[in-house]
ModelCIF file with pLDDT and N, C-alpha, C, O atoms, coordinates in Angstrom:
data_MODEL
#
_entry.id   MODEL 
#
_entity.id                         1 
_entity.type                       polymer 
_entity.pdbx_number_of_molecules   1 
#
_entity_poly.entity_id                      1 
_entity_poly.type                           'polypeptide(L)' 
_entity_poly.nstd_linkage                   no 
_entity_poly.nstd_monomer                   no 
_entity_poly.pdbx_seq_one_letter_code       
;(UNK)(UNK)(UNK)(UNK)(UNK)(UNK)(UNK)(UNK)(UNK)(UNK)(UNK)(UNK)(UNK)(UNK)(UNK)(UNK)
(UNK)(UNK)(UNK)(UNK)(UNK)(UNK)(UNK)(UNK)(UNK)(UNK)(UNK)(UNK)(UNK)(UNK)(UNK)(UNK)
(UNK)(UNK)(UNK)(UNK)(UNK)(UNK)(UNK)(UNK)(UNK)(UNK)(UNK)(UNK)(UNK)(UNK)(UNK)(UNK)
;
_entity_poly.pdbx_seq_one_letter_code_can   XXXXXXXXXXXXXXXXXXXXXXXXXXXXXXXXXXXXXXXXXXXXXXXX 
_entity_poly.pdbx_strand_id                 A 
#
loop_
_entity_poly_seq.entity_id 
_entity_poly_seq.num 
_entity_poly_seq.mon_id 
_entity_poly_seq.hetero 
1 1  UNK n 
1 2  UNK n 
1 3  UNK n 
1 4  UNK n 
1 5  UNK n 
1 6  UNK n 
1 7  UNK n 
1 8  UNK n 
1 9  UNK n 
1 10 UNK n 
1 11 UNK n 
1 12 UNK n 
1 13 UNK n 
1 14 UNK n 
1 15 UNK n 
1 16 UNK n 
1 17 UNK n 
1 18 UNK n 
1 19 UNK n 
1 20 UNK n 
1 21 UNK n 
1 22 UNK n 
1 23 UNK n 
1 24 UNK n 
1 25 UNK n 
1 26 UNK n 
1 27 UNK n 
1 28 UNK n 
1 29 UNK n 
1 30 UNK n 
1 31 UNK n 
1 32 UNK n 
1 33 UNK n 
1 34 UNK n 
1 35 UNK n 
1 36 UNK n 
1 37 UNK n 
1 38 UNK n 
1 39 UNK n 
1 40 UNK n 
1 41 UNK n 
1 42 UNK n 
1 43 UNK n 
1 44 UNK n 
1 45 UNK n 
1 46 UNK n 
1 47 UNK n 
1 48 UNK n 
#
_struct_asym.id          A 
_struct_asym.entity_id   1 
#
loop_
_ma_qa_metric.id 
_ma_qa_metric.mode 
_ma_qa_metric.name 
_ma_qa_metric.software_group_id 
_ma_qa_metric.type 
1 global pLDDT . pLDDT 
2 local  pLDDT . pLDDT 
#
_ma_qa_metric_global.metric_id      1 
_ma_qa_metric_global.metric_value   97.81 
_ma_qa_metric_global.model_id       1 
_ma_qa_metric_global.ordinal_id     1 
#
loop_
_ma_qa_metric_local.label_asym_id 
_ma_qa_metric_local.label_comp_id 
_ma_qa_metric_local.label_seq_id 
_ma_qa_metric_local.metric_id 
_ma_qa_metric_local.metric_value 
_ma_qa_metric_local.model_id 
_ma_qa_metric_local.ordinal_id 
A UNK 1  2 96.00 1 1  
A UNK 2  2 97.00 1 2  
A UNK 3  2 98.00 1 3  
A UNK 4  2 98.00 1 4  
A UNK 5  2 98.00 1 5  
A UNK 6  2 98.00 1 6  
A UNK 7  2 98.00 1 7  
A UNK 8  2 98.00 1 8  
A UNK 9  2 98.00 1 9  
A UNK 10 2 98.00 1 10 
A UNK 11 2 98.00 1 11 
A UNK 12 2 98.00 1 12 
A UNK 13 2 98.00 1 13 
A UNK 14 2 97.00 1 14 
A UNK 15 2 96.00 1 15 
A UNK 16 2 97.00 1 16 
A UNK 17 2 97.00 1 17 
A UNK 18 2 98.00 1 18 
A UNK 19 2 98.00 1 19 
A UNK 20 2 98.00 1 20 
A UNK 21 2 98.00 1 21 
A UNK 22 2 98.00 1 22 
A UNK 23 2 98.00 1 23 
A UNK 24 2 98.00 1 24 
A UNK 25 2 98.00 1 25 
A UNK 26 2 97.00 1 26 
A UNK 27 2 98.00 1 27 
A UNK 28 2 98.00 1 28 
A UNK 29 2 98.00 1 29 
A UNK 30 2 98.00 1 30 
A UNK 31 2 98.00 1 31 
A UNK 32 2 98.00 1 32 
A UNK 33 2 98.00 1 33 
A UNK 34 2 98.00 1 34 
A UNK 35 2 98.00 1 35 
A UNK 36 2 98.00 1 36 
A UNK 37 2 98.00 1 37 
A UNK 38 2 98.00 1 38 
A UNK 39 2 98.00 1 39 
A UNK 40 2 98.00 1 40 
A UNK 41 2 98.00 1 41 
A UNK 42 2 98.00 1 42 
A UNK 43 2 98.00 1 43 
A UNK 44 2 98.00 1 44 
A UNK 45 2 98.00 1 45 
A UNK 46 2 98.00 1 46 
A UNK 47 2 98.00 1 47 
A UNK 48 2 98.00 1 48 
#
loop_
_atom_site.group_PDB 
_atom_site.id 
_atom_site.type_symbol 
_atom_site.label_atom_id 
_atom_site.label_alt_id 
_atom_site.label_comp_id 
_atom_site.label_asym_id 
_atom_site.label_entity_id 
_atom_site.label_seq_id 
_atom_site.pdbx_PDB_ins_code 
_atom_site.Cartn_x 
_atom_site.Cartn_y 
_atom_site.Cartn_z 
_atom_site.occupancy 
_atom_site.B_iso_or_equiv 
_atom_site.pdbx_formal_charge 
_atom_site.auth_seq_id 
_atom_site.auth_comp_id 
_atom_site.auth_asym_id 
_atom_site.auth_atom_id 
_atom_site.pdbx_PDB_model_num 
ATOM 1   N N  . UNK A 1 1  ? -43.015 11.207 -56.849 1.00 96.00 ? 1  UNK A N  1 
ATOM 2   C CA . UNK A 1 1  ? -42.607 9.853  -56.516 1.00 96.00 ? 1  UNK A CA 1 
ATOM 3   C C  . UNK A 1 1  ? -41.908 9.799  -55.154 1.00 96.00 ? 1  UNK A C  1 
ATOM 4   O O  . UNK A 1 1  ? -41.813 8.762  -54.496 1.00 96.00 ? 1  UNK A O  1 
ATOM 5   N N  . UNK A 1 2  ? -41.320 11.248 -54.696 1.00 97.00 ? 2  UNK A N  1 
ATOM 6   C CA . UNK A 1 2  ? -40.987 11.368 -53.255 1.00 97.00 ? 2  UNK A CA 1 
ATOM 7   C C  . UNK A 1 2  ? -41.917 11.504 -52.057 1.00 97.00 ? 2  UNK A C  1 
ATOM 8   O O  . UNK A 1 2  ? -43.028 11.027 -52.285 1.00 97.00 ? 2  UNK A O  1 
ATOM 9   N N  . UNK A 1 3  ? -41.807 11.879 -51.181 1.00 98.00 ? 3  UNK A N  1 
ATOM 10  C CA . UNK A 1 3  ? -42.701 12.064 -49.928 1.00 98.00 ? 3  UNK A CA 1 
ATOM 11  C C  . UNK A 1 3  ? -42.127 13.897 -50.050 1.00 98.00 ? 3  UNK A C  1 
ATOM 12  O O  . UNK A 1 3  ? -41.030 14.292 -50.444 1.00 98.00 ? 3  UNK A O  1 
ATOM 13  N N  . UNK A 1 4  ? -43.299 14.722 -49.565 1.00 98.00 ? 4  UNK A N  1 
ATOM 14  C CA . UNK A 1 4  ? -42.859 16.139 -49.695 1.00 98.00 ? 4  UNK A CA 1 
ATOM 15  C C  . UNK A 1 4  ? -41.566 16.503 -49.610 1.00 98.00 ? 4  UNK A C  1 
ATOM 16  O O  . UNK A 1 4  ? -40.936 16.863 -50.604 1.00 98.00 ? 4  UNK A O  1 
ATOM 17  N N  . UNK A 1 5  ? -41.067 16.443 -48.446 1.00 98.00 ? 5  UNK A N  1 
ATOM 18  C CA . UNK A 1 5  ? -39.893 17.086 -47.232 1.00 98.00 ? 5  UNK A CA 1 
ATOM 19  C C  . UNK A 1 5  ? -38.738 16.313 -48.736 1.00 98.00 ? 5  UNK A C  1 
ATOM 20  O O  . UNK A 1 5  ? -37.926 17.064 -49.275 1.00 98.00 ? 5  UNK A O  1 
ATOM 21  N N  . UNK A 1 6  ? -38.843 15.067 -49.125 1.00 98.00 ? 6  UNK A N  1 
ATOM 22  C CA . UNK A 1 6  ? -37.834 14.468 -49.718 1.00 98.00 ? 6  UNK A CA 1 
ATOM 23  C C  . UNK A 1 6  ? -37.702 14.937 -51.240 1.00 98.00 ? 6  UNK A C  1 
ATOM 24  O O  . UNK A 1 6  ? -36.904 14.442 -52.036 1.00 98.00 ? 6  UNK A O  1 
ATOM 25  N N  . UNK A 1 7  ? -38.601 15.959 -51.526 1.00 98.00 ? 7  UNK A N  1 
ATOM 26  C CA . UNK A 1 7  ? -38.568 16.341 -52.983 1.00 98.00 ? 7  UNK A CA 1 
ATOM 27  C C  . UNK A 1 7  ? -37.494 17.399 -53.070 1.00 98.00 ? 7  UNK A C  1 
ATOM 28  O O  . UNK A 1 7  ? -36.992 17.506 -54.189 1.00 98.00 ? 7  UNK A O  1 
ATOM 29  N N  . UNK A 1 8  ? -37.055 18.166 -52.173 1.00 98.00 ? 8  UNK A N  1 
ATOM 30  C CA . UNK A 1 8  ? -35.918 19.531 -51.898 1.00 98.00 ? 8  UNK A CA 1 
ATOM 31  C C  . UNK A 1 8  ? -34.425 18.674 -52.513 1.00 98.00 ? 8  UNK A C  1 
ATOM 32  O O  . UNK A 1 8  ? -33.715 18.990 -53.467 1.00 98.00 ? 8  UNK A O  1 
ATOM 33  N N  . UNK A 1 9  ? -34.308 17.623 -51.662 1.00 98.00 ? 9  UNK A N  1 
ATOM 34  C CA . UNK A 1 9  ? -33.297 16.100 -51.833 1.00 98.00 ? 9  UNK A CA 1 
ATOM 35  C C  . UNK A 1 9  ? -33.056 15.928 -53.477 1.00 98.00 ? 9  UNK A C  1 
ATOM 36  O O  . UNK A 1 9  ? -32.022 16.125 -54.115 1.00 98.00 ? 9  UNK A O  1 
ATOM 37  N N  . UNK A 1 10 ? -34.422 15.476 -53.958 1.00 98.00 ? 10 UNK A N  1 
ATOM 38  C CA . UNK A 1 10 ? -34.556 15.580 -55.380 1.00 98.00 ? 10 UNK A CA 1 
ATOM 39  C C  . UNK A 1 10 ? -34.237 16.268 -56.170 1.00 98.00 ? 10 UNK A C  1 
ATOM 40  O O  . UNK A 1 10 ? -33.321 16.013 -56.951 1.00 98.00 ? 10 UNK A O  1 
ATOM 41  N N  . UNK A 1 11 ? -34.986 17.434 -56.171 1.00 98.00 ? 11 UNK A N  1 
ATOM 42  C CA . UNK A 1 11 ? -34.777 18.626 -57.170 1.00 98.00 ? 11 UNK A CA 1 
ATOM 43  C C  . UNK A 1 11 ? -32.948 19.568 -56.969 1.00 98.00 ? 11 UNK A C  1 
ATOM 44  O O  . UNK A 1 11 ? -32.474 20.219 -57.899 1.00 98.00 ? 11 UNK A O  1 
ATOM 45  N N  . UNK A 1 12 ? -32.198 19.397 -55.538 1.00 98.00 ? 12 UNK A N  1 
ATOM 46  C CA . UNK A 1 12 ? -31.403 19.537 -56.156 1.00 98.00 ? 12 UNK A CA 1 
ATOM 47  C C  . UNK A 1 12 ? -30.199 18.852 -56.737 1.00 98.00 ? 12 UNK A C  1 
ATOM 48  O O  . UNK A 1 12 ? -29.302 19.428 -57.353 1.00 98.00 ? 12 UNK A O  1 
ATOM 49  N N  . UNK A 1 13 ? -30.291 17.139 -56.394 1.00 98.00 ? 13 UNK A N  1 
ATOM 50  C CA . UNK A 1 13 ? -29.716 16.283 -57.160 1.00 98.00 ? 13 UNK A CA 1 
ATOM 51  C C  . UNK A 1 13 ? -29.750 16.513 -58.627 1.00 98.00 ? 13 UNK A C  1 
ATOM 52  O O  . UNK A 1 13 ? -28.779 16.280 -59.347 1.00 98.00 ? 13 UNK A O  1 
ATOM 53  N N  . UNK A 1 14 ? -31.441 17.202 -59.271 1.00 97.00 ? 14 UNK A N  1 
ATOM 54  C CA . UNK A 1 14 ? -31.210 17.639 -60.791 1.00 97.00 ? 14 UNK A CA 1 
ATOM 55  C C  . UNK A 1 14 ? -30.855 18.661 -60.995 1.00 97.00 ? 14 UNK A C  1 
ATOM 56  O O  . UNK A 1 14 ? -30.582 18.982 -62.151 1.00 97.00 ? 14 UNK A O  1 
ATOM 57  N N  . UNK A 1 15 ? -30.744 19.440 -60.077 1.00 96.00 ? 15 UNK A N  1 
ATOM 58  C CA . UNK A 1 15 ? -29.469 20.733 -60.578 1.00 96.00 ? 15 UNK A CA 1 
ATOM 59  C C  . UNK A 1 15 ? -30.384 21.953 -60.739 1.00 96.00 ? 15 UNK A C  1 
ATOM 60  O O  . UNK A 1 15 ? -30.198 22.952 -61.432 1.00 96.00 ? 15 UNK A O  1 
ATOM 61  N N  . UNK A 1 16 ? -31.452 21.633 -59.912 1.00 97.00 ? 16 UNK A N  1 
ATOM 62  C CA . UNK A 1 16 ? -31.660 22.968 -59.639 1.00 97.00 ? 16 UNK A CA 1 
ATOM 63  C C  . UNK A 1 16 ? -31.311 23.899 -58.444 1.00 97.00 ? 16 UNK A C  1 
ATOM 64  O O  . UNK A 1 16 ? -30.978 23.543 -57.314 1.00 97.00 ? 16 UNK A O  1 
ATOM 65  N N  . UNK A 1 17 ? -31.455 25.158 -58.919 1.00 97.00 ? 17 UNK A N  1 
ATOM 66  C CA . UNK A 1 17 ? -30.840 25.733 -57.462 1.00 97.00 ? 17 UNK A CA 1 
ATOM 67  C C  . UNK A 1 17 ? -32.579 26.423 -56.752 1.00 97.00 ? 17 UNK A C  1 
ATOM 68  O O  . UNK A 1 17 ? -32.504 27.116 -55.738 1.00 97.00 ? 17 UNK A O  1 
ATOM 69  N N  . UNK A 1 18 ? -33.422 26.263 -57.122 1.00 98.00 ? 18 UNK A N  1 
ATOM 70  C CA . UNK A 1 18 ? -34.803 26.948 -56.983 1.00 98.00 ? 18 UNK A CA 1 
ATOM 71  C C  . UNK A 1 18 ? -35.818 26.196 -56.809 1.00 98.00 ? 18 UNK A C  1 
ATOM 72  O O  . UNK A 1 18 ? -35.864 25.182 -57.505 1.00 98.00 ? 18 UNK A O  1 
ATOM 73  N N  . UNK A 1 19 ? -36.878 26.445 -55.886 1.00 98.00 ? 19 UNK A N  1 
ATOM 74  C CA . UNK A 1 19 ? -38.333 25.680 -55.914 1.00 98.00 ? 19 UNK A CA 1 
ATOM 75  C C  . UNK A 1 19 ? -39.412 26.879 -55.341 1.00 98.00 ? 19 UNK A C  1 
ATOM 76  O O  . UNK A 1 19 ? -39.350 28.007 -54.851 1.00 98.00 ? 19 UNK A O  1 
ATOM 77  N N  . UNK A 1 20 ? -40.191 26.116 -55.640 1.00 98.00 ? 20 UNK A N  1 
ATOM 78  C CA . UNK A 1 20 ? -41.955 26.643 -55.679 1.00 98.00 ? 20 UNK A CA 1 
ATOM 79  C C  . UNK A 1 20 ? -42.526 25.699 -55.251 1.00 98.00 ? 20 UNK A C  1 
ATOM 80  O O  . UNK A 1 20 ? -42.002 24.585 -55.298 1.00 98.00 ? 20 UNK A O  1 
ATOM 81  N N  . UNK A 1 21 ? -43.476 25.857 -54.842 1.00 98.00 ? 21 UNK A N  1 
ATOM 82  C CA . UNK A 1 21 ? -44.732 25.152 -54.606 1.00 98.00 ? 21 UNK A CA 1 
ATOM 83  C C  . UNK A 1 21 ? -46.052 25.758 -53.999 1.00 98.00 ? 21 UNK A C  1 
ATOM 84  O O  . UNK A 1 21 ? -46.099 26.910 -53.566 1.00 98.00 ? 21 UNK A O  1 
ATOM 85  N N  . UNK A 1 22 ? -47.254 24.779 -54.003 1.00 98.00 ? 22 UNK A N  1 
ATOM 86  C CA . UNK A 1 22 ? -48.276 25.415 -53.527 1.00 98.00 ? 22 UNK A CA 1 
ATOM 87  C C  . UNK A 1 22 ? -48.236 26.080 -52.005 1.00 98.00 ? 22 UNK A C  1 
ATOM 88  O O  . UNK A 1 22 ? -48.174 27.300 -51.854 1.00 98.00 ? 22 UNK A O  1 
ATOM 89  N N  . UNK A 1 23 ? -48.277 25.210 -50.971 1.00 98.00 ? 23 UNK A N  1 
ATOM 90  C CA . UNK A 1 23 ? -48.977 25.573 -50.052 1.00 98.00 ? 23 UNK A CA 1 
ATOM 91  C C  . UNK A 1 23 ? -47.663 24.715 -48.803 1.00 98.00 ? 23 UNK A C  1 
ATOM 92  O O  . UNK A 1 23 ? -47.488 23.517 -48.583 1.00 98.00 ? 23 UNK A O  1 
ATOM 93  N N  . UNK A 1 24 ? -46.897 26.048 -48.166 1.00 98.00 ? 24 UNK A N  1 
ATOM 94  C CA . UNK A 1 24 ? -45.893 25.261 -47.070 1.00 98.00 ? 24 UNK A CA 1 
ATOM 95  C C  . UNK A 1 24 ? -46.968 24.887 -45.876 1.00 98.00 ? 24 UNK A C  1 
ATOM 96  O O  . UNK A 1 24 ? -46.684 23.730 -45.567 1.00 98.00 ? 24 UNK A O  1 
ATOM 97  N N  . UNK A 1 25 ? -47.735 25.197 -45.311 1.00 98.00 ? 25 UNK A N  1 
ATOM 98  C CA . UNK A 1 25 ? -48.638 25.402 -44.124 1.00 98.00 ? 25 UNK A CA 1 
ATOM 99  C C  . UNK A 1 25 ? -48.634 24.287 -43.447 1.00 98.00 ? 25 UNK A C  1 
ATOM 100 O O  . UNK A 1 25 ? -48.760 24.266 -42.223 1.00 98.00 ? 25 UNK A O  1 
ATOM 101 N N  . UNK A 1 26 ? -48.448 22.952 -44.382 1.00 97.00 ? 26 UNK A N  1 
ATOM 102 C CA . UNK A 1 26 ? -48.721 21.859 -43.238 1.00 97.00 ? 26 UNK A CA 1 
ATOM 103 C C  . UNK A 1 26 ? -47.430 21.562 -42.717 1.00 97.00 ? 26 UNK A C  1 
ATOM 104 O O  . UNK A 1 26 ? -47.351 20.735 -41.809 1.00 97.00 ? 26 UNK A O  1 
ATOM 105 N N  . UNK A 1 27 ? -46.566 22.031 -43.090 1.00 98.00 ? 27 UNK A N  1 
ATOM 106 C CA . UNK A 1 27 ? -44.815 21.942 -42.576 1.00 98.00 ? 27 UNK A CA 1 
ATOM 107 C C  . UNK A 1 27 ? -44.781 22.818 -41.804 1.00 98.00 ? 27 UNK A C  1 
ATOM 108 O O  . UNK A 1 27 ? -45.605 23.728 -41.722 1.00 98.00 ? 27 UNK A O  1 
ATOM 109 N N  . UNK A 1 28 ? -43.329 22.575 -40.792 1.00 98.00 ? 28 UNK A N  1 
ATOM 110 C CA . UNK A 1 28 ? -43.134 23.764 -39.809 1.00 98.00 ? 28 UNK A CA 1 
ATOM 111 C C  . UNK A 1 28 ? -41.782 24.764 -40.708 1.00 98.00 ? 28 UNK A C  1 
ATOM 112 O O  . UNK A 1 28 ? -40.751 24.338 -41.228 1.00 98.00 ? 28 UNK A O  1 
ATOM 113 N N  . UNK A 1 29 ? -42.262 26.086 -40.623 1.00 98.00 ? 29 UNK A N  1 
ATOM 114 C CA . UNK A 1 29 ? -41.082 26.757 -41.401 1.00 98.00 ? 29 UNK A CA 1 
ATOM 115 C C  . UNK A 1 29 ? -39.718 26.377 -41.213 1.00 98.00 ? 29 UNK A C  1 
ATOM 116 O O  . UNK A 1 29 ? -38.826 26.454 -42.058 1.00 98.00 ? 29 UNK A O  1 
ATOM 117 N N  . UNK A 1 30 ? -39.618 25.933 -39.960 1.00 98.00 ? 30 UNK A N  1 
ATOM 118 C CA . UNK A 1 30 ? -38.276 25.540 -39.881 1.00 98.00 ? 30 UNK A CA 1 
ATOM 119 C C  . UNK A 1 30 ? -37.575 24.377 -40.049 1.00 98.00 ? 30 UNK A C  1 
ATOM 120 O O  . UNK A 1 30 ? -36.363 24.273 -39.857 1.00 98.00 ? 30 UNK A O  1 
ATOM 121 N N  . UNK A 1 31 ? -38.488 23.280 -40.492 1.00 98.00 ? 31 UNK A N  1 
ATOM 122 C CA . UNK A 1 31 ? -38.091 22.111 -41.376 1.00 98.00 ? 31 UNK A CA 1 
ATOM 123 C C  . UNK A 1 31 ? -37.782 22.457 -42.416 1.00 98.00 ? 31 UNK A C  1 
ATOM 124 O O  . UNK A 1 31 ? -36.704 22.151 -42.926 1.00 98.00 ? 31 UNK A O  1 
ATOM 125 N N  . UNK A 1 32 ? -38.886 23.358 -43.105 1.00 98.00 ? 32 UNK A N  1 
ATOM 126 C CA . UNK A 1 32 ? -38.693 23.457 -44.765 1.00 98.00 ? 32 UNK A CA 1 
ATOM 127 C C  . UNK A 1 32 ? -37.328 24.051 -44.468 1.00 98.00 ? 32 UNK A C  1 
ATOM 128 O O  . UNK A 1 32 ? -36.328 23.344 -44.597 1.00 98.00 ? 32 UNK A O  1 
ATOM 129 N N  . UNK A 1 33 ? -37.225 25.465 -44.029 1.00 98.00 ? 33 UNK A N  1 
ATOM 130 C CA . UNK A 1 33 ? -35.887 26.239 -43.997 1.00 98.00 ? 33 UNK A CA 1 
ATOM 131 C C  . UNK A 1 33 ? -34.391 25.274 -43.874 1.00 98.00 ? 33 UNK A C  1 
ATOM 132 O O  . UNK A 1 33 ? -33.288 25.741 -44.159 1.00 98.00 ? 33 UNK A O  1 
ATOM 133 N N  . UNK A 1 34 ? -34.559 24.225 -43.518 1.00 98.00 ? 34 UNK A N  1 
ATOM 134 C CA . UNK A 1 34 ? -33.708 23.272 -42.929 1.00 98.00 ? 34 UNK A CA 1 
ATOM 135 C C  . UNK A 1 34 ? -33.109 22.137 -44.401 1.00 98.00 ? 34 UNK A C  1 
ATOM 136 O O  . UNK A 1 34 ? -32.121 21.441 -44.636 1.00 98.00 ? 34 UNK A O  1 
ATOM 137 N N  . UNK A 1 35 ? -34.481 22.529 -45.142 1.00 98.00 ? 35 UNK A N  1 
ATOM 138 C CA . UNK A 1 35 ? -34.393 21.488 -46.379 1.00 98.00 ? 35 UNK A CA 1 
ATOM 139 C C  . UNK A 1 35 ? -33.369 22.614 -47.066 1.00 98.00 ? 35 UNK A C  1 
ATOM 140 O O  . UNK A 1 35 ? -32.141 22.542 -47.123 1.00 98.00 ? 35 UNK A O  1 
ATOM 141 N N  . UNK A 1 36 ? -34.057 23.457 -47.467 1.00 98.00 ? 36 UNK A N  1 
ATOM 142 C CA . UNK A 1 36 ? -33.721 24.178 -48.536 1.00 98.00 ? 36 UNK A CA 1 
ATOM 143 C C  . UNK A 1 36 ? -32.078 24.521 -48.000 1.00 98.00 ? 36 UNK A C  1 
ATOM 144 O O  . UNK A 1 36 ? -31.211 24.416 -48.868 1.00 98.00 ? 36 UNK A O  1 
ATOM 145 N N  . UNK A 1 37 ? -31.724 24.848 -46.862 1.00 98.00 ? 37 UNK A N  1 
ATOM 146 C CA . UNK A 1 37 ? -30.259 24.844 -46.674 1.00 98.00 ? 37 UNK A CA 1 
ATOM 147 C C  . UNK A 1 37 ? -29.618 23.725 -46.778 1.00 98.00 ? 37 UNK A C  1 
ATOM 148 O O  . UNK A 1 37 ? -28.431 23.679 -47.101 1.00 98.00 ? 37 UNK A O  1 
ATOM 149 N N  . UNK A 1 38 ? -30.420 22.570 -46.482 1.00 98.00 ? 38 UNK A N  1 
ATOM 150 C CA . UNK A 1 38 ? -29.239 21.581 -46.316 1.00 98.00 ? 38 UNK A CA 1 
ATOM 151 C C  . UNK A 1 38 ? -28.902 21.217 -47.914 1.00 98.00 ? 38 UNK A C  1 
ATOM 152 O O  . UNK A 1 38 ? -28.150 20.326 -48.309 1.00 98.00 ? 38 UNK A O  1 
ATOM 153 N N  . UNK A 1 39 ? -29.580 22.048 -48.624 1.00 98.00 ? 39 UNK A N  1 
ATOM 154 C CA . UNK A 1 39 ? -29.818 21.398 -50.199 1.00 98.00 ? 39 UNK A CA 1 
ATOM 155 C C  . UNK A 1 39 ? -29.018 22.290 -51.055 1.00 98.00 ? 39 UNK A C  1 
ATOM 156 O O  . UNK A 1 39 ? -28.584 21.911 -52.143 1.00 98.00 ? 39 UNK A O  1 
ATOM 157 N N  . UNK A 1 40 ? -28.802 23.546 -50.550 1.00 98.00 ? 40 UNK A N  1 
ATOM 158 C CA . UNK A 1 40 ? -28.769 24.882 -51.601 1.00 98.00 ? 40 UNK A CA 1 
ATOM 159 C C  . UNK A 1 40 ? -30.000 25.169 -52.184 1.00 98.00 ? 40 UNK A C  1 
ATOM 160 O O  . UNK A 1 40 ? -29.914 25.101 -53.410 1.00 98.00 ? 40 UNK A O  1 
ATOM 161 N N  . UNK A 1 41 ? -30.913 25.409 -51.857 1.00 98.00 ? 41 UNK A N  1 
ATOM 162 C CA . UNK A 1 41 ? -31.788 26.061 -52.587 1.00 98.00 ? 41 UNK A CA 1 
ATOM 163 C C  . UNK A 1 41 ? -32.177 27.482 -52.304 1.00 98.00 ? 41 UNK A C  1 
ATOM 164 O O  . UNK A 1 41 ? -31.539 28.212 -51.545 1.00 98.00 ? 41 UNK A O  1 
ATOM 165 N N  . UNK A 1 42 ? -33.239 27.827 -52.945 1.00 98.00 ? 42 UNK A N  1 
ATOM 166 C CA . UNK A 1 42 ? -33.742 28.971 -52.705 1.00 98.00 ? 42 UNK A CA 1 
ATOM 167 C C  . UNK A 1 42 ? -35.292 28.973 -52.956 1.00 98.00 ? 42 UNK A C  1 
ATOM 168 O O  . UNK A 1 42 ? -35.716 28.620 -54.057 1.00 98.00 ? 42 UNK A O  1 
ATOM 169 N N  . UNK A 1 43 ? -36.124 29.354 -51.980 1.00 98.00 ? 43 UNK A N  1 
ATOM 170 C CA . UNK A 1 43 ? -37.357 29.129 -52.071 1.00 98.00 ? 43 UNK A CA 1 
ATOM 171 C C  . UNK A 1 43 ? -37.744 30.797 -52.922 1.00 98.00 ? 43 UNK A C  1 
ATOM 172 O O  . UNK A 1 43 ? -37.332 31.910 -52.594 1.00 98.00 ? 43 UNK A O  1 
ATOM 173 N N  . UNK A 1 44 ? -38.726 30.393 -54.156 1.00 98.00 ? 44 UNK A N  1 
ATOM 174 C CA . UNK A 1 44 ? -38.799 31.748 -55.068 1.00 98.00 ? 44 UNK A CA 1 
ATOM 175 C C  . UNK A 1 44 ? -40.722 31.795 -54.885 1.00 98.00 ? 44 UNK A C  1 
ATOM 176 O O  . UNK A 1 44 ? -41.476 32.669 -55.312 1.00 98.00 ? 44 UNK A O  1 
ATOM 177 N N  . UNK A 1 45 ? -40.968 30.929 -54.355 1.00 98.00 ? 45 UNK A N  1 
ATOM 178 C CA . UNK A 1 45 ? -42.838 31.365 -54.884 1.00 98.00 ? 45 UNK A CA 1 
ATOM 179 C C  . UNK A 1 45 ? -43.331 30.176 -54.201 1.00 98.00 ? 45 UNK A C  1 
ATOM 180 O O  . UNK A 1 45 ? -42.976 29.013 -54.392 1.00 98.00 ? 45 UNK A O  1 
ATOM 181 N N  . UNK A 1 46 ? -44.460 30.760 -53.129 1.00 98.00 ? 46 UNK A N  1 
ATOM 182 C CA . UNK A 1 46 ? -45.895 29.914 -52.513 1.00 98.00 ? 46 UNK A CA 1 
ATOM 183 C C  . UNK A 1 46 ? -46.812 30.870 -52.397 1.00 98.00 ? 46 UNK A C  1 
ATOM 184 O O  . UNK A 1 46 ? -46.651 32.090 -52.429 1.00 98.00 ? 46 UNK A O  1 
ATOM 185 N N  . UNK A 1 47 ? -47.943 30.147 -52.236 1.00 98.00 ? 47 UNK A N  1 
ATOM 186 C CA . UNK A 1 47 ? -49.073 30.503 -52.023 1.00 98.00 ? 47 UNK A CA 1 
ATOM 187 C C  . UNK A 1 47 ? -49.750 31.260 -51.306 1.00 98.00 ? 47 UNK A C  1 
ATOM 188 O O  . UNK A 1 47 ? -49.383 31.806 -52.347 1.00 98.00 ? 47 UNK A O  1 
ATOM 189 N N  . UNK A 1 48 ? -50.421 31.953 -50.555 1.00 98.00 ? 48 UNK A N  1 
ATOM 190 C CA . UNK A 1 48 ? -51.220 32.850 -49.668 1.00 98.00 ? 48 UNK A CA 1 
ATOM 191 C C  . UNK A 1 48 ? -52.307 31.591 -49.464 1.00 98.00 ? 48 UNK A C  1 
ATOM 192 O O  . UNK A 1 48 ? -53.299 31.741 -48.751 1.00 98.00 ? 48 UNK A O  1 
#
């Protein structure tokens, strides 16, 4: 129901500290990297 980049926002408002997903490639690593810090997360599993 989010836009990608805004799902990191999401998931850790519900209290997670972790995400996955398919495929980062169409992002630049250093946006995502940017999410996941500004969020607390920890990226555990993508794709090849």
């Amino acid at each position: 129901e989010h836009d990608f980049l805004d799902r990191f926002a999401a998931a850790a408002a519900d209290g997670f500290e972790a995400v996955e997903y398919l495929f980062p490639y169409p992002y630049d690593a250093t946006e995502l990297r940017r999410r996941l810090d500004d969020h607390g997360l920890r990226q555990v599993l993508f794709n090849a």
